[in-house]
Protein backbone atom coordinates (compact mmCIF):
# COMPACT_ATOMS: atom_id res chain seq x y z
CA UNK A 1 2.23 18.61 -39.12
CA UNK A 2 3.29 17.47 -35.87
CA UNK A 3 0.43 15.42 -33.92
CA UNK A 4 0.24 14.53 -30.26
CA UNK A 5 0.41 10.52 -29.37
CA UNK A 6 -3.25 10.69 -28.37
CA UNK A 7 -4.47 12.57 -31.90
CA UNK A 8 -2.69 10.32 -33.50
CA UNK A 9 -4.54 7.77 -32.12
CA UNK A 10 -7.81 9.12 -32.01
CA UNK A 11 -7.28 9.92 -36.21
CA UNK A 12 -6.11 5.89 -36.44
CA UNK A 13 -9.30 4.93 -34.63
CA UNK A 14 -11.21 6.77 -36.32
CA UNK A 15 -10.41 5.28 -40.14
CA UNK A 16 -10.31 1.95 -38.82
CA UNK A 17 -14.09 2.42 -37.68
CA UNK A 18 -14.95 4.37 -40.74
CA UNK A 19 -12.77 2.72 -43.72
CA UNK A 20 -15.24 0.09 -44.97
CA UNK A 21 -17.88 2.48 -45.40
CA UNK A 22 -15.31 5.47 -47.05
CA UNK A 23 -14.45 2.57 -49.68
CA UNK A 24 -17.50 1.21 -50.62
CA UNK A 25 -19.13 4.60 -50.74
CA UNK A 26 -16.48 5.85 -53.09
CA UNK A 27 -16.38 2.40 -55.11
CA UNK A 28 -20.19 2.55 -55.62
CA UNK A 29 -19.76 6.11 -57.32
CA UNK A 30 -16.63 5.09 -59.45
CA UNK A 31 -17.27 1.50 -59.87
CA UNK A 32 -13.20 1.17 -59.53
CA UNK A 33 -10.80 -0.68 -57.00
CA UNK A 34 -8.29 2.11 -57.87
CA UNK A 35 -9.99 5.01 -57.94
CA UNK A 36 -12.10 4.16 -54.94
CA UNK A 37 -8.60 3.97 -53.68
CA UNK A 38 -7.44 6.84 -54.44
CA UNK A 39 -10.65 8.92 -53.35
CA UNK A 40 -10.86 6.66 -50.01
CA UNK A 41 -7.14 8.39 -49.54
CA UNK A 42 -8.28 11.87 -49.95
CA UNK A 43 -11.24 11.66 -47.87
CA UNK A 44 -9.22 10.71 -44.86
CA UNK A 45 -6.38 12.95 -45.74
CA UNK A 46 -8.91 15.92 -45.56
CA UNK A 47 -9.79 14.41 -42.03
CA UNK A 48 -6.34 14.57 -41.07
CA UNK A 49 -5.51 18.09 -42.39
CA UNK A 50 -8.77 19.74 -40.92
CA UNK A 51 -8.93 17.69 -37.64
CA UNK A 52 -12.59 18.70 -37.16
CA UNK A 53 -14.59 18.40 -33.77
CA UNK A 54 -17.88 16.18 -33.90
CA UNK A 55 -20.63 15.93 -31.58
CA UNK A 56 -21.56 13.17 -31.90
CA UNK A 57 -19.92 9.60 -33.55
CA UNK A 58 -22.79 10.34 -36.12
CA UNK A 59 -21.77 13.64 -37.23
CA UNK A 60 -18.02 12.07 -37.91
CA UNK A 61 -19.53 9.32 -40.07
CA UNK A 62 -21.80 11.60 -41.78
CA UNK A 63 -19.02 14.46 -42.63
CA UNK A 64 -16.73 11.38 -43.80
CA UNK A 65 -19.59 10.24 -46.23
CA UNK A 66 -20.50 14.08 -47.59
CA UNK A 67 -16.80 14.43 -48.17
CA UNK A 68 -16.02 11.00 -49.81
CA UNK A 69 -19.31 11.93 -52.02
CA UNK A 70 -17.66 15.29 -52.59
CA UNK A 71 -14.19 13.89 -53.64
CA UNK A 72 -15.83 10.81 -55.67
CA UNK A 73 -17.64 13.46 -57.78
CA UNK A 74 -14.90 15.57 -58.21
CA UNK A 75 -13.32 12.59 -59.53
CA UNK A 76 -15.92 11.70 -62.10
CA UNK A 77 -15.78 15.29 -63.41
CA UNK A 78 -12.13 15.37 -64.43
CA UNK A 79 -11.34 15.37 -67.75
CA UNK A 80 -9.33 12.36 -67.79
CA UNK A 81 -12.17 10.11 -66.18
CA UNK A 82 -14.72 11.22 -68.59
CA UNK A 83 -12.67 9.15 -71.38
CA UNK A 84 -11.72 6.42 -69.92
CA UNK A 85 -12.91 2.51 -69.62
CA UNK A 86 -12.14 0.61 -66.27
CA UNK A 87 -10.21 -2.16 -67.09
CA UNK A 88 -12.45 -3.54 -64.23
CA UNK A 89 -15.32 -3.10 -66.30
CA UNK A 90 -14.06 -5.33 -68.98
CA UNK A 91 -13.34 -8.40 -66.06
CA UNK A 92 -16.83 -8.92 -64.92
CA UNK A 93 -16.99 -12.49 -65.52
CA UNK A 94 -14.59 -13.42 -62.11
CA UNK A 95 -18.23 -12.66 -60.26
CA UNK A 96 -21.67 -15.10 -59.87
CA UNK A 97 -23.37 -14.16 -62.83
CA UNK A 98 -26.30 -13.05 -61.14
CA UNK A 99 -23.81 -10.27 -59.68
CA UNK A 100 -22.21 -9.79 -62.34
CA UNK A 101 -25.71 -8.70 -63.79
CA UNK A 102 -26.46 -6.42 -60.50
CA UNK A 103 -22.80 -5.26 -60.65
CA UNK A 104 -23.60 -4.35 -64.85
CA UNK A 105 -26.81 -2.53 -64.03
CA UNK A 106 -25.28 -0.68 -60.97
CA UNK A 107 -22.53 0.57 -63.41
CA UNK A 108 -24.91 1.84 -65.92
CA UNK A 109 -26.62 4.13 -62.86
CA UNK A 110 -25.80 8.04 -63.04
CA UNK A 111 -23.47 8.33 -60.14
CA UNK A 112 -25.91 10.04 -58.32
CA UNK A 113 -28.30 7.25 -58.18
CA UNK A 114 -25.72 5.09 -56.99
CA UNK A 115 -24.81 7.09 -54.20
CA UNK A 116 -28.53 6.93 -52.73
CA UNK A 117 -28.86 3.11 -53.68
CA UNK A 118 -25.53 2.96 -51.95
CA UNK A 119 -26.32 4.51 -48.68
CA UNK A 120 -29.77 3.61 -47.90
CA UNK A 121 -29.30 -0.72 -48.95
CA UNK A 122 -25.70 -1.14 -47.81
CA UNK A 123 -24.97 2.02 -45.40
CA UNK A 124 -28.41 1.82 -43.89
CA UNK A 125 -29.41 5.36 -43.45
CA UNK A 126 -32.98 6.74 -43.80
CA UNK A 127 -33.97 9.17 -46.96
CA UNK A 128 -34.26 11.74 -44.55
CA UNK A 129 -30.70 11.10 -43.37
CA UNK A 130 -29.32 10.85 -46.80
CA UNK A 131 -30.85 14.43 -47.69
CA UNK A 132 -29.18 15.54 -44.66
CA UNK A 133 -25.81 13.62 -45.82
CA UNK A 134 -26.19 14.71 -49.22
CA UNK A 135 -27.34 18.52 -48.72
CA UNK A 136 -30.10 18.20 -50.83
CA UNK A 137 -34.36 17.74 -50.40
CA UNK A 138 -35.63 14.66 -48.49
CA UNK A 139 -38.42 14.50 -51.47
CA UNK A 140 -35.53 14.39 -53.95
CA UNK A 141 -33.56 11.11 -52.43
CA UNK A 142 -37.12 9.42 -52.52
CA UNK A 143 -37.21 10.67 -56.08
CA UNK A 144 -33.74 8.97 -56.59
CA UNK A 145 -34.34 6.36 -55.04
CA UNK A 146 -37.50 5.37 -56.81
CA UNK A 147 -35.73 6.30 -60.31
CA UNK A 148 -33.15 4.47 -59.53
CA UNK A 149 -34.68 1.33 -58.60
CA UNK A 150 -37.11 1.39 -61.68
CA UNK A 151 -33.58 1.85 -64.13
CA UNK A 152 -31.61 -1.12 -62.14
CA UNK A 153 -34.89 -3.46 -62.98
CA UNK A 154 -34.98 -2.12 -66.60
CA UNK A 155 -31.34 -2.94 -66.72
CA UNK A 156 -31.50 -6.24 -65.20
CA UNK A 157 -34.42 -7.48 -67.65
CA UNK A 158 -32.16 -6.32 -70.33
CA UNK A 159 -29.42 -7.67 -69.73
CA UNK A 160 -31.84 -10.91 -69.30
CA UNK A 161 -32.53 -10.71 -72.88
């Protein structure tokens, strides 16, 4: 794969700017250092292979987030993940405790609930964005969203018990 100086630069720009949000998208699906890792990898390695052509600085970030999504799920749906405990999730105590409680509850989320808590409190994007994002109904991420919020407070109080 031989790249021009100025690609080359253009693809380093471009995961500098965008590797914060890759990683916490994919660690908010998999709940993982090492996995989100692994998935944050892939994500820009598909960026480098396809070299796509954006409008807009917009359309980069949200291509970047559909495919991190993509590859996160793809990584919860291997057979190997499905029977497997994070050592991370045993090591919970290294946090505040009231994180360690949010952090608890956010791991008991379907991963699909995460990835809409995910990107509209910490990524910042509208439902209607996140529909867009996701490829899927505006009405359903406000669905999510509201399910997901009423499970994390059901979580929290019982993990407050």
């Amino acid at each position: 794969m031989h790249r021009t100086k100025q690609e080359q630069e253009e693809t380093e720009q471009i995961i500098r700017q965008y590797a914060d949000t890759v990683y916490r998208l994919a660690y908010s699906y998999v709940r993982n250092r090492s996995d989100a890792e692994d998935i944050f990898q892939e994500t820009f390695l598909r960026y480098v292979r396809k070299k796509p052509k954006f409008e807009s600085e917009s359309h980069c970030r949200a291509w970047l987030i559909r495919v991190t999504a993509n590859c996160a799920k793809n990584h919860l749906n291997t057979a190997w993940k499905r029977h497997t405990v994070s050592l991370e999730e045993t090591a919970g105590a290294a946090l505040p405790e009231e994180e360690r409680r949010l952090d608890a509850a956010l791991r008991e989320l379907e991963p699909h609930y995460r990835a809409v808590i995910h990107l509209y409190y910490y990524e910042g994007y509208r439902t209607e964005e996140i529909a867009k994002i996701l490829n899927r109904k505006p009405s359903t991420i406000r669905s999510q969203l509201k399910r997901a919020r009423e499970r994390l407070g059901e979580l929290v109080k019982e993990e407050l018990l």
